[in-house]
Protein backbone atom coordinates (compact mmCIF):
# COMPACT_ATOMS: atom_id res chain seq x y z
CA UNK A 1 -94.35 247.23 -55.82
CA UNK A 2 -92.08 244.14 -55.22
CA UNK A 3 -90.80 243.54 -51.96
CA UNK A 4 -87.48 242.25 -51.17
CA UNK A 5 -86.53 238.35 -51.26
CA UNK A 6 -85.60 236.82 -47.23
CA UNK A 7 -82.68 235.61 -49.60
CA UNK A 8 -81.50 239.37 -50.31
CA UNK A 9 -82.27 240.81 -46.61
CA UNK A 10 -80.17 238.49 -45.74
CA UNK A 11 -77.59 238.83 -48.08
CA UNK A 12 -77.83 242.82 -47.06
CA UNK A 13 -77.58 242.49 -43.41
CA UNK A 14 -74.37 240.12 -44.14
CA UNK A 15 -72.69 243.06 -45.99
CA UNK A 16 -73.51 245.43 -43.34
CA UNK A 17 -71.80 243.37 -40.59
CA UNK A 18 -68.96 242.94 -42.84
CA UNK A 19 -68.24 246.44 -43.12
CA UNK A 20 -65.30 248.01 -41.55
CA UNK A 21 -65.38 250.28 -39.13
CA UNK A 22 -64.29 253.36 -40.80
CA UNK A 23 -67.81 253.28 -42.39
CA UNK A 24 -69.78 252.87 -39.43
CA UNK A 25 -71.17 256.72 -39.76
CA UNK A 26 -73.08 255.40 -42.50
CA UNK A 27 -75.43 253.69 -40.82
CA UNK A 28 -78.11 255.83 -38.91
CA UNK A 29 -78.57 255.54 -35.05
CA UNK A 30 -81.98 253.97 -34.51
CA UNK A 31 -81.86 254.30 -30.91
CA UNK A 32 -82.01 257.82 -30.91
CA UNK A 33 -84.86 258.18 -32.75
CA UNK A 34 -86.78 255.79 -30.95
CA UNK A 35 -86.60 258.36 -27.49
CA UNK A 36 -89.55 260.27 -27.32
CA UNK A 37 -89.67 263.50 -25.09
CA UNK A 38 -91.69 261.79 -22.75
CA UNK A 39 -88.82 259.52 -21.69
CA UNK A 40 -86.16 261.84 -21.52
CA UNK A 41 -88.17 264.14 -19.19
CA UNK A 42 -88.77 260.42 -16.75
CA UNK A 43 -84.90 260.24 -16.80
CA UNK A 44 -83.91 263.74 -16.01
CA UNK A 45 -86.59 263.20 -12.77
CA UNK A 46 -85.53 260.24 -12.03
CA UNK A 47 -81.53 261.54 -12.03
CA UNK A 48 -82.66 264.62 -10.01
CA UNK A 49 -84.36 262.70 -7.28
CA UNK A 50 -81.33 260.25 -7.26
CA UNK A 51 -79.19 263.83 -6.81
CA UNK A 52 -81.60 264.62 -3.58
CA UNK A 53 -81.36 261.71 -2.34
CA UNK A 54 -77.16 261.85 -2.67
CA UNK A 55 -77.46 265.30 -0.61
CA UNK A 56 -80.02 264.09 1.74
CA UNK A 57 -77.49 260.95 2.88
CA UNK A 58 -74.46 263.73 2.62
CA UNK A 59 -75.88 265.70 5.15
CA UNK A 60 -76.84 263.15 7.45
CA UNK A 61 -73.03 262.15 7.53
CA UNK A 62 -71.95 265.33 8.39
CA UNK A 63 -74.89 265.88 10.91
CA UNK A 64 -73.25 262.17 12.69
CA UNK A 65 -71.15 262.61 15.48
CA UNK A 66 -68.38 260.53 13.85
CA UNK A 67 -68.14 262.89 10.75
CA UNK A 68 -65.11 264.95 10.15
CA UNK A 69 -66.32 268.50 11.49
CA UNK A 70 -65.31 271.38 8.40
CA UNK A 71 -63.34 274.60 9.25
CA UNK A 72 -66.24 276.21 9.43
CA UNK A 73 -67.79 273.65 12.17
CA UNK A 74 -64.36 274.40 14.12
CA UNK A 75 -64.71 277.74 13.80
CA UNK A 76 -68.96 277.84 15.25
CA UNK A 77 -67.36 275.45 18.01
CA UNK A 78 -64.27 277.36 19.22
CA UNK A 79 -65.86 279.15 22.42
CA UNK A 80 -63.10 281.98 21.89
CA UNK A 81 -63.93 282.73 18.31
CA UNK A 82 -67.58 282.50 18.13
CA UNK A 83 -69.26 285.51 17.20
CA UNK A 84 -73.32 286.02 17.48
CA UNK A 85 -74.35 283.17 15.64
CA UNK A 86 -77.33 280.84 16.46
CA UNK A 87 -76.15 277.18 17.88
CA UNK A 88 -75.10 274.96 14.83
CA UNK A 89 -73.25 272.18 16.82
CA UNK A 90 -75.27 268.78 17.50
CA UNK A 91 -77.16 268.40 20.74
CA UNK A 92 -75.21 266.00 21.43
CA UNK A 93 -71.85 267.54 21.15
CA UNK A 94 -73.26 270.24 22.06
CA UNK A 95 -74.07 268.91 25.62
CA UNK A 96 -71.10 266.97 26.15
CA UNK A 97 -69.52 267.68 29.86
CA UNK A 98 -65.65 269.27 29.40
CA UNK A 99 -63.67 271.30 31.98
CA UNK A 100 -62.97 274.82 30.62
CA UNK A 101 -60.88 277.34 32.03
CA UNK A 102 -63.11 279.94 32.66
CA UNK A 103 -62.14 283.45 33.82
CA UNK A 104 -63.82 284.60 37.14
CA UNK A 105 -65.10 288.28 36.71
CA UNK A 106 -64.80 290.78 39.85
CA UNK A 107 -65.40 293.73 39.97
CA UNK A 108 -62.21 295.34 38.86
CA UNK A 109 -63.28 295.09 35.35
CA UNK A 110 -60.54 292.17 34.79
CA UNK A 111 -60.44 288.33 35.32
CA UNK A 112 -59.07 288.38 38.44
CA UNK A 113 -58.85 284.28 37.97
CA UNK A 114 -59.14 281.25 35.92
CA UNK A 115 -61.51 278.37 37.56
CA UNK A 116 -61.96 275.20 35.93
CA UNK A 117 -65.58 274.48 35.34
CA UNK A 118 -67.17 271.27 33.69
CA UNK A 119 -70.04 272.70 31.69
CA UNK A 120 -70.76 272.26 27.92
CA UNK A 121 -69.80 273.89 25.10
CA UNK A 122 -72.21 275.77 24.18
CA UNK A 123 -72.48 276.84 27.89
CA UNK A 124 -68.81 278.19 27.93
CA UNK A 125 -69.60 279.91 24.79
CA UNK A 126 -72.57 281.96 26.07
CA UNK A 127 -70.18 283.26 29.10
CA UNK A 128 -66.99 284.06 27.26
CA UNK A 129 -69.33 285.97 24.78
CA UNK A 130 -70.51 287.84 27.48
CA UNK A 131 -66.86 288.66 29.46
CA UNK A 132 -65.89 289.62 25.90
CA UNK A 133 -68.47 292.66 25.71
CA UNK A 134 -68.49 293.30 28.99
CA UNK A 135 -64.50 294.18 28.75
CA UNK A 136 -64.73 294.92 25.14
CA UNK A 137 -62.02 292.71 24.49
CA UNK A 138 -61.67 292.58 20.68
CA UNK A 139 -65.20 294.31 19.62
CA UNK A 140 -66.72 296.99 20.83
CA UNK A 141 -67.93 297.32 24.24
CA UNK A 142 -71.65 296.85 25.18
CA UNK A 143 -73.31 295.87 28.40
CA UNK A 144 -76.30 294.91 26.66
CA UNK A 145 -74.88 292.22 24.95
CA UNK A 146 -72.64 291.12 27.71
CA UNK A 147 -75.91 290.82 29.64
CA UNK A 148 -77.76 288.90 27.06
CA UNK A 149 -74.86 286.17 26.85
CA UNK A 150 -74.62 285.71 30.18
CA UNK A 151 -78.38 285.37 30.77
CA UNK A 152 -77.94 282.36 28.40
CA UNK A 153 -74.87 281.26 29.86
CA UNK A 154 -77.07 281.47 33.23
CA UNK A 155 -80.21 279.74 31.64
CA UNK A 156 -77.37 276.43 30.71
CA UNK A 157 -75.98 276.64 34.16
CA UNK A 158 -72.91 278.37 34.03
CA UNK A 159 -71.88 278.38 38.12
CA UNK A 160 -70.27 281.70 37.25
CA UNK A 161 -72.61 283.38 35.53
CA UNK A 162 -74.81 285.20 38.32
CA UNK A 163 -71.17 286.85 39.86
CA UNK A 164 -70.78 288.42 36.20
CA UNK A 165 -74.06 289.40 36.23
CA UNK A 166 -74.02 291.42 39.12
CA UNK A 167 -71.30 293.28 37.34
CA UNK A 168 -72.54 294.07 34.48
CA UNK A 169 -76.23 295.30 35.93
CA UNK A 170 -73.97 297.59 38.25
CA UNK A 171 -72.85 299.59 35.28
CA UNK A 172 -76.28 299.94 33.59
CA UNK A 173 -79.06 302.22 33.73
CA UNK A 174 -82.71 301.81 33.23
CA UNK A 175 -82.90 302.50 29.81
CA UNK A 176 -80.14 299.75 28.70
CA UNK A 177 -81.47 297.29 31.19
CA UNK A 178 -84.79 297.34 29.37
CA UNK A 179 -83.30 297.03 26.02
CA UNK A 180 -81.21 294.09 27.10
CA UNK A 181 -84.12 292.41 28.53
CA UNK A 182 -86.17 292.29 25.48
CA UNK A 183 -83.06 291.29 23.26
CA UNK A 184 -82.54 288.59 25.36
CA UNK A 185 -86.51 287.85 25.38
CA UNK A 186 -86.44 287.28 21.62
CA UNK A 187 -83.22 285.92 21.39
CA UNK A 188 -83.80 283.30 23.99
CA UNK A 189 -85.89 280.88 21.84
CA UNK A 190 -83.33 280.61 18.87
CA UNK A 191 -80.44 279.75 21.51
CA UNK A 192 -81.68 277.70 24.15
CA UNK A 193 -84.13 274.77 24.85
CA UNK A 194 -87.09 276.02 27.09
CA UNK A 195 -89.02 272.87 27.02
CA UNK A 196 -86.96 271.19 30.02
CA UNK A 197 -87.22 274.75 32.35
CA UNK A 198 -91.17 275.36 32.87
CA UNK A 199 -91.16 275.36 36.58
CA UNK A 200 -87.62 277.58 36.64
CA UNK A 201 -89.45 280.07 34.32
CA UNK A 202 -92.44 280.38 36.63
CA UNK A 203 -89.95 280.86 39.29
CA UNK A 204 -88.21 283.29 37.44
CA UNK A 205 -91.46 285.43 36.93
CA UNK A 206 -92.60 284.95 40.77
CA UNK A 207 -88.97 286.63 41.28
CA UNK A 208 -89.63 289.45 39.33
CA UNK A 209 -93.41 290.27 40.66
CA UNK A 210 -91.35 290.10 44.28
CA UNK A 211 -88.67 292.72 43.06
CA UNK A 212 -91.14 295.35 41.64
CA UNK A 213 -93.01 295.19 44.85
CA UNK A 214 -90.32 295.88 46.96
CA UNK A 215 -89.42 299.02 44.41
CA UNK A 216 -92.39 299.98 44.54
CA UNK A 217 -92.24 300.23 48.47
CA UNK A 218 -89.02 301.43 48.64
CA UNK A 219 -90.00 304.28 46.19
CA UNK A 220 -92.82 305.58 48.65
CA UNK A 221 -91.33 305.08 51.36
CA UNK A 222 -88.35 307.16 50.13
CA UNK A 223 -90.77 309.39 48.88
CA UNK A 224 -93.04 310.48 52.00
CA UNK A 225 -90.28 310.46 54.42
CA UNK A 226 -88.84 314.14 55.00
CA UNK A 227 -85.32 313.45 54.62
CA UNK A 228 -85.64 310.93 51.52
CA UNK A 229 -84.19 308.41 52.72
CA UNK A 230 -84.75 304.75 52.45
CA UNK A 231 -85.86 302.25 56.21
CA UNK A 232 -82.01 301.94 56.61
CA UNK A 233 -78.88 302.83 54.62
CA UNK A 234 -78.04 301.49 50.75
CA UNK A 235 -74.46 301.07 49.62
CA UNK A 236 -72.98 300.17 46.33
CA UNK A 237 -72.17 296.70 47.58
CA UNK A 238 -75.21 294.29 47.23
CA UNK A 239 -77.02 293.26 50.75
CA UNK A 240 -79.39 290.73 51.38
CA UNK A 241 -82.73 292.31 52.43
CA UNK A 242 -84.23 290.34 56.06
CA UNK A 243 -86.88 288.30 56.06
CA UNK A 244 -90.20 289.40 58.13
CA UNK A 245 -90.40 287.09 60.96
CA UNK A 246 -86.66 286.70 61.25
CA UNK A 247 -85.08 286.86 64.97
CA UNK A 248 -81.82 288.99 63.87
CA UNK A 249 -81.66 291.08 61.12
CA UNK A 250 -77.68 291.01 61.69
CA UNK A 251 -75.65 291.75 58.36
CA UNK A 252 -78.97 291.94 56.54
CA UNK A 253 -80.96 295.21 55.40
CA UNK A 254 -83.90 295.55 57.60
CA UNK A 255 -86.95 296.84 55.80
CA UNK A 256 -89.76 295.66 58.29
CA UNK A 257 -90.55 299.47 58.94
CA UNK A 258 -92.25 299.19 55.18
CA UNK A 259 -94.70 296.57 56.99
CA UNK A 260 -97.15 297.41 56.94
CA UNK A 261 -98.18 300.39 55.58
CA UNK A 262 -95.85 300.05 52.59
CA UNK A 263 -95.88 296.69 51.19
CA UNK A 264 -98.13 293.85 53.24
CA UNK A 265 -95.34 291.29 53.70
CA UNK A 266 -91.57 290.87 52.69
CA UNK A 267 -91.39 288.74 49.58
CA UNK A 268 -89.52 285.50 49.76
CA UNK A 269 -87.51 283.74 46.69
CA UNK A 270 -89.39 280.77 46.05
CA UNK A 271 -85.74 278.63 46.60
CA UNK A 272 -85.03 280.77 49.83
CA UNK A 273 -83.55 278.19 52.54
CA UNK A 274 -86.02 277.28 54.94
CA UNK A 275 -84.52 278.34 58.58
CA UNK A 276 -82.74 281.21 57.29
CA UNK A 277 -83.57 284.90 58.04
CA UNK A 278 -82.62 286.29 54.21
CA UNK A 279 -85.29 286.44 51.63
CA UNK A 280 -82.49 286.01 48.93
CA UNK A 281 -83.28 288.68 47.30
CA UNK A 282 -80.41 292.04 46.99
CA UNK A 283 -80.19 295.21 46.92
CA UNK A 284 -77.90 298.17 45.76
CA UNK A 285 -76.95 301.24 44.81
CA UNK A 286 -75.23 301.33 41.05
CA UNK A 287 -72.46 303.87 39.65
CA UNK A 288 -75.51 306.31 38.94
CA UNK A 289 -76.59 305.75 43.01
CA UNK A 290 -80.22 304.54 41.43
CA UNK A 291 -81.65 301.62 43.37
CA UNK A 292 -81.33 297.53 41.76
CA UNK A 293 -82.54 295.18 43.17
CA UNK A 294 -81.93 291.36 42.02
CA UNK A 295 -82.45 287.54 42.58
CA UNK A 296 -79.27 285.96 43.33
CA UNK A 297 -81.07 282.50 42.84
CA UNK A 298 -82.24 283.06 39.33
CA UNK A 299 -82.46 280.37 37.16
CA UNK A 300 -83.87 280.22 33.34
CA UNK A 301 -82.91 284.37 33.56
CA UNK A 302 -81.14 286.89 35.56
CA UNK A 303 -84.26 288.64 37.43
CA UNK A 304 -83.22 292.29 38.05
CA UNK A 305 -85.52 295.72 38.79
CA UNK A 306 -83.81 298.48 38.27
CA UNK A 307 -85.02 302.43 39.39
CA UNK A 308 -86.53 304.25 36.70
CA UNK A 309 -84.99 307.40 35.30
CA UNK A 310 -86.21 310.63 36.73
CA UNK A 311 -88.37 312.63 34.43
């Protein structure tokens, strides 16, 4: 077999370059067939990890503080219209001091004021959540939800928080108290920060040892005197119970009788002013005339004991 002359390769290659373009579908496309799967399956990694790396830069933009927040963002960050939803705001906007108008809960059921407090967002969020079930102001009604929100409105350090508290725990027996508590136990970790409130959590659980004592006493007391009734008289409005060694007892419930036969001592908060002749701690009689007692002074959560049903 005779191969070709250079003379007519050359001659060929000149005709080919001279050939219009109309013709150009003649000539086969080498590149193509010079791929191999190999390659293509390197570039379609290669564009995929470019794509990652595109949404990974996206979403660092939009995480910045300087972004443009979505409708949605506006929507997780409007305090009025935030429904249960776990935080989605940045720390730091998140933590940034503003002034809201908060309403002050009493206990006619209604915001009997607005006070200006600077707390963050987040913060104000937690205790408008809670007003709104306590008063069942657009959803349904439910003091175990209003006392959950609050707790974490209480936990950021709402100033109003404890007041609205107080209301709420009036209105509930033992049986929602409990199931409020442990909602709010295993809720707690996806809302707040713990990691900064060690000592107030320790506190916290101090507080609540303290409380069930002092049931406890009262209970037995109650229980072996002939006319069941308590050392001295319990109203629906909250008292402060006296400390042991106090001089005067004045305007404070006097339970030294218990001492002590009943309970060894009279438990002090841990934050109880030194000087002072109140333990901090409070005690009541709710709608259902069951005995709650609480910690005014709570910190990382409301601490509250509440009378167990009758069987």
């Amino acid at each position: 077999m005779r191969l070709p002359s250079a003379a007519s390769v050359g001659i060929l290659l000149s005709l080919v370059a001279a050939a219009p373009a109309a013709h150009a579908w003649f000539i086969p496309d080498v590149s193509r067939t010079q791929v191999t799967s190999r390659q293509v399956s390197r570039t379609a990694e290669y564009l995929r990890s470019l794509d990652r790396r595109e949404l990974l830069e996206n979403s660092r933009r939009l995480r910045s503080s300087d972004a443009e927040p979505s409708a949605a963002s506006q929507t997780l960050r409007d305090p009025v219209r935030r429904a249960l939803r776990p935080a989605q705001t940045s720390p730091e906007a998140a933590n940034k001091q503003r002034t809201f108008q908060s309403p002050v809960l009493s206990s006619s059921t209604e915001p009997s004021r607005i006070s200006k407090m600077p707390v963050s967002l987040e913060t104000e969020a937690f205790y408008r959540n809670g007003i709104k079930y306590y008063l069942g102001t657009g959803i349904q009604k439910d003091y175990g939800f209003a006392f959950m929100w609050l707790n974490f409105a209480l936990a950021d350090g709402h100033p109003l928080a404890r007041e609205a508290l107080i209301e709420v725990v009036r209105r509930m027996n033992a049986r929602q108290l409990a199931d409020a508590k442990e909602r709010t136990k295993l809720l707690s970790s996806r809302f707040l920060h713990f990691e900064d409130k060690r000592e107030m959590v320790i506190r916290d659980r101090a507080r609540e040892n303290d409380l069930r004592k002092l049931m406890a006493a009262l209970q037995r007391y109650r229980n072996s005197s002939n006319q069941m009734q308590y050392p001295v008289p319990i109203r629906e409005e909250g008292r402060e119970i006296c400390l042991l060694t106090a001089a005067t007892c004045r305007d404070l419930l006097d339970f030294r009788a218990m001492v002590p036969d009943f309970i060894l001592t009279i438990p002090i908060d841990p934050l109880a002013r030194a000087g002072g002749n109140s333990t901090q701690y409070v005690v009541l009689l709710n709608d259902e005339k069951k005995l709650v007692l609480y910690a005014p002074l709570s910190e990382a959560s409301f601490v509250v004991v509440h009378e167990e049903e009758d069987d």
